[in-house]
N, C-alpha and C. Protein backbone atom coordinates (compact mmCIF):
# COMPACT_ATOMS: atom_id res chain seq x y z
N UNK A 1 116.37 93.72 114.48
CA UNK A 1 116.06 92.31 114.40
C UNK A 1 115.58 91.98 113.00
N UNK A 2 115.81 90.55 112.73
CA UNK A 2 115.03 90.66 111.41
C UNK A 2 113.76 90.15 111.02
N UNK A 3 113.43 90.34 109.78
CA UNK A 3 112.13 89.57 109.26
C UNK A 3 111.82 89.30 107.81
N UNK A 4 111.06 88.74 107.78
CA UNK A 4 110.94 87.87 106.51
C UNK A 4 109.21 88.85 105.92
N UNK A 5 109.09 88.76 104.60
CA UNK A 5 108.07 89.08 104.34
C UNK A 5 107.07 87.76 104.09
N UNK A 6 106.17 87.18 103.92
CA UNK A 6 105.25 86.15 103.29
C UNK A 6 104.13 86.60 103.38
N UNK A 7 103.26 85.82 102.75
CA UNK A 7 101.76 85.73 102.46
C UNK A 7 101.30 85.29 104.01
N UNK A 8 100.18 85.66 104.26
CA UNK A 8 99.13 85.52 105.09
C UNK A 8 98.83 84.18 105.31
N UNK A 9 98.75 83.22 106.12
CA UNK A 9 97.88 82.25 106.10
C UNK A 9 96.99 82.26 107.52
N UNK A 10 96.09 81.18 107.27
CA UNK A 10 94.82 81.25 108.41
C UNK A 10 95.12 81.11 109.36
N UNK A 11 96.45 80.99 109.91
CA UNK A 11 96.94 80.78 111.13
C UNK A 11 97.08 82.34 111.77
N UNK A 12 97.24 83.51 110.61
CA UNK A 12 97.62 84.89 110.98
C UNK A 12 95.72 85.46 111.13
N UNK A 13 95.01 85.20 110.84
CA UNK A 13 94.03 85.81 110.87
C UNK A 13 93.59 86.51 112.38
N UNK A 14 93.71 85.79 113.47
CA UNK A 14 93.23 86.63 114.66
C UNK A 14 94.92 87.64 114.88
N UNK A 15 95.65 87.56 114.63
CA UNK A 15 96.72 88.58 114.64
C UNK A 15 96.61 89.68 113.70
N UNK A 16 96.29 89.33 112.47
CA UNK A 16 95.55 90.52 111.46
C UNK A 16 94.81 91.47 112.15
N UNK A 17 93.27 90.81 112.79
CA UNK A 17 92.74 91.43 113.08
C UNK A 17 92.95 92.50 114.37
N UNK A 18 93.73 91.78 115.34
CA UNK A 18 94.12 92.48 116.50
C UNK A 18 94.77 93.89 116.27
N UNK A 19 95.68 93.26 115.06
CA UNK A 19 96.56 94.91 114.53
C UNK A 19 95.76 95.94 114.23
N UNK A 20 94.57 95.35 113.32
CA UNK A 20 93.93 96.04 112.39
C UNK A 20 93.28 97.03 113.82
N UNK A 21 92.91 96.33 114.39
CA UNK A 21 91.73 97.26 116.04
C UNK A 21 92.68 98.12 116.38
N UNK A 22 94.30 97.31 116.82
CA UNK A 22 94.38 98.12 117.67
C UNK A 22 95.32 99.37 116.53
N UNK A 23 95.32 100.00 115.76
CA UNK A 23 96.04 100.53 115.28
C UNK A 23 95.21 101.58 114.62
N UNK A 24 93.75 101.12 115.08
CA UNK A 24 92.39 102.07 114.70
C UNK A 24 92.49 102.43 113.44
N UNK A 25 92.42 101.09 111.99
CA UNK A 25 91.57 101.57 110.77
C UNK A 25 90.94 100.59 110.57
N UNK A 26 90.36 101.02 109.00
CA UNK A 26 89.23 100.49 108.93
C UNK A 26 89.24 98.55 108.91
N UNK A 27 88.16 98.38 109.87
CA UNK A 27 87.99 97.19 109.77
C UNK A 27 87.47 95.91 108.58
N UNK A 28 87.15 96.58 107.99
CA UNK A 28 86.25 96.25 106.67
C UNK A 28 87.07 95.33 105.71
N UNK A 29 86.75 94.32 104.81
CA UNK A 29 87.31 93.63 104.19
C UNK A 29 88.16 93.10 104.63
N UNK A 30 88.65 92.63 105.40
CA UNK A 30 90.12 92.02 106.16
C UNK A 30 89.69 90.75 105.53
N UNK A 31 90.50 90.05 104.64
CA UNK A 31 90.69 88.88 104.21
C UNK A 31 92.25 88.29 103.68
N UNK A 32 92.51 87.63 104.76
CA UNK A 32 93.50 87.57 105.07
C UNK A 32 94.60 86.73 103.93
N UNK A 33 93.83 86.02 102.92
CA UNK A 33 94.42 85.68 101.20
C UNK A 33 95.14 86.88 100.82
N UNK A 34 94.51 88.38 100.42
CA UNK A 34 95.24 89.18 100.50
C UNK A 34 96.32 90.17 101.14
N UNK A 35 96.64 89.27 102.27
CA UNK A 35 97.73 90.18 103.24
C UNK A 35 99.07 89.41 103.18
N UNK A 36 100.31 89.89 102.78
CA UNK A 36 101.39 89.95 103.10
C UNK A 36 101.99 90.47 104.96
N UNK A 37 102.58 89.63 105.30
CA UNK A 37 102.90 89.50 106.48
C UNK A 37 104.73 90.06 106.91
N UNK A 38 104.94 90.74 107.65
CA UNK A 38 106.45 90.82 108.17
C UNK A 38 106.90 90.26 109.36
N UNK A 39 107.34 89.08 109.30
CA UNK A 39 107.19 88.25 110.40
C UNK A 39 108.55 87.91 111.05
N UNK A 40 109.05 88.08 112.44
CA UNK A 40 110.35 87.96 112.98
C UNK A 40 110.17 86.54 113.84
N UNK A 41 110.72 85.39 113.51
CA UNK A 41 110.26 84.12 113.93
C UNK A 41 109.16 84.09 113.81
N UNK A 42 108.15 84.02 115.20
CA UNK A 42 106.63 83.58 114.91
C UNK A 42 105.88 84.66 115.47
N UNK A 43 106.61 85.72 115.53
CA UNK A 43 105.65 86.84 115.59
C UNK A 43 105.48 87.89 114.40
N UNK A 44 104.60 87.95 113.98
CA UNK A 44 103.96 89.06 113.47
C UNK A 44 104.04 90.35 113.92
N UNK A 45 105.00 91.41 112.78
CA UNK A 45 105.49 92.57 113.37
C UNK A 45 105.00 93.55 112.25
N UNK A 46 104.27 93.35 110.66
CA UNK A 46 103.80 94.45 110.14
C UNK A 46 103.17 93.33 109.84
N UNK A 47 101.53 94.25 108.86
CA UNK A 47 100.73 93.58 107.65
C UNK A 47 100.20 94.79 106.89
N UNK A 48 100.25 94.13 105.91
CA UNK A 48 99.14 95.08 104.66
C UNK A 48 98.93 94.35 103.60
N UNK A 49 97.42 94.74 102.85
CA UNK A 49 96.22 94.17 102.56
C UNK A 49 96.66 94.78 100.59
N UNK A 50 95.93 94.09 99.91
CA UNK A 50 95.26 94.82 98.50
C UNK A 50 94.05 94.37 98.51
N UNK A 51 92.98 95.29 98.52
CA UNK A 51 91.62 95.26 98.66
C UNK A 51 91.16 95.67 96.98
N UNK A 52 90.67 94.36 96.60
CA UNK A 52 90.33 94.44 95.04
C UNK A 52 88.81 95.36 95.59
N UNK A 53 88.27 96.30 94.52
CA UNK A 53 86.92 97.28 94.70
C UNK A 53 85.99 96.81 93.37
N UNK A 54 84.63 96.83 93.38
CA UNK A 54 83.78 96.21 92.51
C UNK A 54 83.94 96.70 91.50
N UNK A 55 84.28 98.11 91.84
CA UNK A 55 84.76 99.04 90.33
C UNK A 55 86.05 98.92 89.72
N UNK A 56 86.98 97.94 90.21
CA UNK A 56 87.84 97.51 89.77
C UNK A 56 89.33 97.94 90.37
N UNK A 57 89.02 99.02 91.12
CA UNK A 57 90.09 99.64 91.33
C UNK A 57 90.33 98.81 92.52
N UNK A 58 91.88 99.03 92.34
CA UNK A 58 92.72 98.10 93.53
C UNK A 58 93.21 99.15 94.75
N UNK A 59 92.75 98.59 96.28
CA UNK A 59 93.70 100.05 97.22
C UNK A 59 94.63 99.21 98.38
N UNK A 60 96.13 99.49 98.08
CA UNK A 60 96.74 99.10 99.55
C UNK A 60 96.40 100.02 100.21
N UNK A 61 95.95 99.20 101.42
CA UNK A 61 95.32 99.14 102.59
C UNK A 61 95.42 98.31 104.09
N UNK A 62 95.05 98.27 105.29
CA UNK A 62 95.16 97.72 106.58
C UNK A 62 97.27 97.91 106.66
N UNK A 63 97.42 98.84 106.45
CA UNK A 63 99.02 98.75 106.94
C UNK A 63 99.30 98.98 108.49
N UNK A 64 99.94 98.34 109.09
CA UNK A 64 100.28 98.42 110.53
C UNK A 64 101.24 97.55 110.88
N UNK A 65 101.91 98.42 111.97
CA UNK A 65 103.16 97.91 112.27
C UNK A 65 102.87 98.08 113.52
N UNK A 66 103.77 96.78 114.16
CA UNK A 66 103.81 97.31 115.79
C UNK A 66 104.32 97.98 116.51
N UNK A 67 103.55 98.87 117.42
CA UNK A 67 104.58 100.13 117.89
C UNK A 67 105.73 100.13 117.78
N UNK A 68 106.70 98.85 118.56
CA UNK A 68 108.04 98.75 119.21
C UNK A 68 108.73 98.40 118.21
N UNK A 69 108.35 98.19 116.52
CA UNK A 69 108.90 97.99 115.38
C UNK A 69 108.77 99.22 114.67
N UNK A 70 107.92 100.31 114.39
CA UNK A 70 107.79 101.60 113.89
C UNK A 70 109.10 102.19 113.80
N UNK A 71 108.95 102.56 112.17
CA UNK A 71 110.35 103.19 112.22
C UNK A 71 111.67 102.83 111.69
N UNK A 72 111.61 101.33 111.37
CA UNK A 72 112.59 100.52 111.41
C UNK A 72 112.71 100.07 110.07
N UNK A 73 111.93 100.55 108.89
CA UNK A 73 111.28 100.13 107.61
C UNK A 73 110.47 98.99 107.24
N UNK A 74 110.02 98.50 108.32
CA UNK A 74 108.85 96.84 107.90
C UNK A 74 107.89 97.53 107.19
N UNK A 75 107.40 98.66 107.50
CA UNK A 75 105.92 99.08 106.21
C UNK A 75 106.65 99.40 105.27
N UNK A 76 107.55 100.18 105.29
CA UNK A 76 108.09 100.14 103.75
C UNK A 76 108.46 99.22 102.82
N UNK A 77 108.70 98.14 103.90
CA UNK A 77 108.99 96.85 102.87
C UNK A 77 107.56 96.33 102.56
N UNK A 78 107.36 96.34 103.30
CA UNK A 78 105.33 96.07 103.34
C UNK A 78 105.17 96.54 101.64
N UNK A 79 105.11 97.99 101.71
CA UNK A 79 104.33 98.86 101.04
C UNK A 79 105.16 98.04 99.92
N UNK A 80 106.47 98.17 99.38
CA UNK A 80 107.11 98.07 98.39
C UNK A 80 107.17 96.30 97.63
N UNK A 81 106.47 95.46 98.91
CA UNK A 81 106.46 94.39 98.21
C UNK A 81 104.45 93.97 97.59
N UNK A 82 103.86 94.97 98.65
CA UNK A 82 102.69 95.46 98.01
C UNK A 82 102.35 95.48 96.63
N UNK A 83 103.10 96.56 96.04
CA UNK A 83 103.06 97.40 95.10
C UNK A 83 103.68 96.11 94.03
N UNK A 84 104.81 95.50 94.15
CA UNK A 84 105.46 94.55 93.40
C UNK A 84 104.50 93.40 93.32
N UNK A 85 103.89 92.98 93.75
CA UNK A 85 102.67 92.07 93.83
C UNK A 85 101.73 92.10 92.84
N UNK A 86 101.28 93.61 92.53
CA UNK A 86 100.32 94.22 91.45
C UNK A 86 100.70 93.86 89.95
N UNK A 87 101.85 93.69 90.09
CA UNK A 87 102.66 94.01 88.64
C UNK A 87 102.08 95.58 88.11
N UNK A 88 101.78 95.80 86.96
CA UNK A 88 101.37 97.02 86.61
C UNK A 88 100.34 97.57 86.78
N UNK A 89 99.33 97.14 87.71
CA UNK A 89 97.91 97.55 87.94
C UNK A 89 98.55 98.94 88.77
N UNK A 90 97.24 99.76 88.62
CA UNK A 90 97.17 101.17 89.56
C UNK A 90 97.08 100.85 90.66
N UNK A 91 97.39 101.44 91.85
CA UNK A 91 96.83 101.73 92.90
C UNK A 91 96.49 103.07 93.48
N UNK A 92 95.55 102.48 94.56
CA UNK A 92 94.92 103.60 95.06
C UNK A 92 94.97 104.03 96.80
N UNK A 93 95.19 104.27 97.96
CA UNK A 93 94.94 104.30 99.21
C UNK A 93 94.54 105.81 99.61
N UNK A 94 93.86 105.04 100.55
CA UNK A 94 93.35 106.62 101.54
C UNK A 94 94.20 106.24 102.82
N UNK A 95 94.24 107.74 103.43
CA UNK A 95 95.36 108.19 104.24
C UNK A 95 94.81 109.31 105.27
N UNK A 96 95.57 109.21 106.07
CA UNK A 96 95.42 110.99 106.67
C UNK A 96 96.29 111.93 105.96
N UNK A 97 95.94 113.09 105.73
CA UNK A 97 96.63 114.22 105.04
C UNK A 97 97.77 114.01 105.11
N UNK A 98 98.60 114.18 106.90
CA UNK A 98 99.56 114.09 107.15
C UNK A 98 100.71 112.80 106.77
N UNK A 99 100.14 111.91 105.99
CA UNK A 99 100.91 110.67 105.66
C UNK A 99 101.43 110.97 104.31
N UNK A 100 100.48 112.18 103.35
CA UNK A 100 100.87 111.82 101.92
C UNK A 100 102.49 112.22 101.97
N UNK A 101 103.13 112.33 102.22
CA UNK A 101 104.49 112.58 102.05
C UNK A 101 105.18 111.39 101.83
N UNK A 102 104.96 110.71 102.84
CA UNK A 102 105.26 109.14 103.47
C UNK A 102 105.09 108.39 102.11
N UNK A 103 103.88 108.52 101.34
CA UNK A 103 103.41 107.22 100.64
C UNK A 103 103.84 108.31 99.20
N UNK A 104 103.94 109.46 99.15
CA UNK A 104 104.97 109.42 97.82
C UNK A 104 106.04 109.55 97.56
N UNK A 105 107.05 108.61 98.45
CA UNK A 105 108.46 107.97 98.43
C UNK A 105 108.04 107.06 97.59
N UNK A 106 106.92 106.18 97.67
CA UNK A 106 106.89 104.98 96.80
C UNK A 106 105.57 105.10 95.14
N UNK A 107 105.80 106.43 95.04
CA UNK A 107 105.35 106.87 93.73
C UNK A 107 103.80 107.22 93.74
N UNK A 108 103.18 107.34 95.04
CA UNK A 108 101.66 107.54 95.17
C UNK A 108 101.45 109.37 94.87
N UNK A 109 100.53 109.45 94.30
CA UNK A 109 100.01 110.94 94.24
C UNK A 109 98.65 111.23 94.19
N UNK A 110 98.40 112.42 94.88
CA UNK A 110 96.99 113.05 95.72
C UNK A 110 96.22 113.21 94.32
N UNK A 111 95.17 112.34 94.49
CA UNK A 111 94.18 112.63 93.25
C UNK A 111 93.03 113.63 93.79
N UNK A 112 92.41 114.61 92.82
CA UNK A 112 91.39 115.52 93.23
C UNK A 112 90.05 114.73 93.37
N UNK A 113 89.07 114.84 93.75
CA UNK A 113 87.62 114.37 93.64
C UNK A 113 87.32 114.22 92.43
N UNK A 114 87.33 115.14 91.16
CA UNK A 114 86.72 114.79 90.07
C UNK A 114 87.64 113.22 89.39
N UNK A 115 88.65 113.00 89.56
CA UNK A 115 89.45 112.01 89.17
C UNK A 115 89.42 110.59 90.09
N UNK A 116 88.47 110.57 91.19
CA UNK A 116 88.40 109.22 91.56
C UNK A 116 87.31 108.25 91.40
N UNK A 117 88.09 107.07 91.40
CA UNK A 117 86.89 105.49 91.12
C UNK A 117 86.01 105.81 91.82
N UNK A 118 84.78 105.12 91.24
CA UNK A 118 83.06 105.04 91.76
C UNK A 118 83.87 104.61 93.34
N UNK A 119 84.29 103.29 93.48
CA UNK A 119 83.86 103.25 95.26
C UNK A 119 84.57 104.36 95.57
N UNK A 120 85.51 105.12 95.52
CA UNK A 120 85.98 105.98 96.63
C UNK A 120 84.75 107.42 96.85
N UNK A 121 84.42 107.43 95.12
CA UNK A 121 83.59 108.96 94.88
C UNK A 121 82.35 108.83 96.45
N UNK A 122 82.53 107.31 96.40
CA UNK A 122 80.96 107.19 96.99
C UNK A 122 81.42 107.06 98.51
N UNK A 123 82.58 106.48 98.90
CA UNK A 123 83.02 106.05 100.07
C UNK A 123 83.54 107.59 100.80
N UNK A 124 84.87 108.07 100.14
CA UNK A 124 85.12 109.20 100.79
C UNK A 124 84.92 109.97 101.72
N UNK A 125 84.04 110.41 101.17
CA UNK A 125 82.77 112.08 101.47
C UNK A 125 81.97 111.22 102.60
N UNK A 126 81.78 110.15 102.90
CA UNK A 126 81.34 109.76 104.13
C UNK A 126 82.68 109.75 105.43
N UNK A 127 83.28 109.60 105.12
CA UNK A 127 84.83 109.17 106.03
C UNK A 127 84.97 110.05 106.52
N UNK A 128 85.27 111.35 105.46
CA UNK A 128 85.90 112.42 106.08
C UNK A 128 84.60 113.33 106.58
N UNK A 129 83.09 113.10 106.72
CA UNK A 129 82.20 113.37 107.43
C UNK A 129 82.94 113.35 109.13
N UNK A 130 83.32 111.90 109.18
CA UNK A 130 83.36 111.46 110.39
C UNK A 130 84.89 111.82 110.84
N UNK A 131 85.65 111.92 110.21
CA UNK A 131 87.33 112.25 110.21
C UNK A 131 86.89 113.80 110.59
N UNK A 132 86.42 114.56 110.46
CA UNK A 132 86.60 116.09 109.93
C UNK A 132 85.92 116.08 112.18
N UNK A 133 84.92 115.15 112.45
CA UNK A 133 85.04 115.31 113.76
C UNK A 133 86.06 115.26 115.11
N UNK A 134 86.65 114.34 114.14
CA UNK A 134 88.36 114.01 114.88
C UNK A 134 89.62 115.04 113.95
N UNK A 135 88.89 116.18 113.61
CA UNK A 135 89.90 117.19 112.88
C UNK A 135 91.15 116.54 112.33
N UNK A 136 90.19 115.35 111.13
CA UNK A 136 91.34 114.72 110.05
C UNK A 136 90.90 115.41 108.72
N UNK A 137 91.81 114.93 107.85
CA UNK A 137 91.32 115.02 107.13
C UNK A 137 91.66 113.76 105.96
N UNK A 138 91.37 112.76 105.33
CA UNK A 138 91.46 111.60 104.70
C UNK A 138 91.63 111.93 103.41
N UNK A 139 92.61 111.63 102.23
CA UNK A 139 92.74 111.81 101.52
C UNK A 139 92.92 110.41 100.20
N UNK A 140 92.74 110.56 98.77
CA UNK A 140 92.84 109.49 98.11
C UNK A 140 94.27 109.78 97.20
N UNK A 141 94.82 108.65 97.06
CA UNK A 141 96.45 108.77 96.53
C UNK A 141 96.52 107.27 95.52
N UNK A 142 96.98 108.07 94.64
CA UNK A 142 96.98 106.91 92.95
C UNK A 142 98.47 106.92 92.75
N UNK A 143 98.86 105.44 92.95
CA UNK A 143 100.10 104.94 91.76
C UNK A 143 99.96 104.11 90.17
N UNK A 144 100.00 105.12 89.74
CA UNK A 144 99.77 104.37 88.22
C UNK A 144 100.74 103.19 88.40
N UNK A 145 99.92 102.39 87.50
CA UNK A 145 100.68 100.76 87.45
C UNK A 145 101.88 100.95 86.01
């Protein structure tokens, strides 16, 4: 079926959020100015976010697709019109281990701890506190701009 990509408006906000719950990440910052939408008529079938950080660094983020669309490339278009959005700024996202493969089709790569921005240095190491109980493990991934 098809879909269109666009910007977010306040009409998508309780659909944002529903994805965001039910697709279990982080809830935090959802502001829906920054979300690009994949929309098939008037439903909402992917979203993802660029979450500007105080330290400057930029992270796509809140990606989710709906189950019965998974698979079909809407996050990839997601991700790729994401990234085109930035123009040349870096980016940054955290992930589960098992995704980095996924996200370096579109040029992302696993940065070590000594090489990441203040919010993640500080954010991280709390996450995967709580990930490492659900035997994850969360990782940070940089596309130079």
């Amino acid at each position: 079926m098809p879909y269109t990509i666009r910007p977010a408006t306040v009409a998508d906000q309780p659909t944002i959020r529903r994805m965001v719950r039910d697709a279990g990440i982080n809830p935090m910052n959802l502001k829906w100015p920054n979300f690009l939408v994949a929309a098939d008529g008037r439903a909402i079938v992917g979203i993802g976010q660029v979450k500007a950080h105080r330290d400057g660094s930029r992270e796509l983020a809140s990606m989710a697709v709906v189950k019965e669309r998974q698979g079909h490339g809407i996050g990839g278009a997601i991700v790729n019109a994401l990234i085109a959005s930035q123009g040349d700024r870096t980016l940054y996202l955290t992930c589960r281990r098992q995704l980095e493969g996924y996200y370096e089709r579109f040029g992302f790569r696993r940065i070590e701890r000594q090489d990441h921005p203040a919010y993640f240095a500080r954010m991280l190491p709390v996450v995967n506190l709580f990930a490492r109980l659900a035997r994850m493990e969360i990782i940070l991934m940089r596309r130079p701009g």
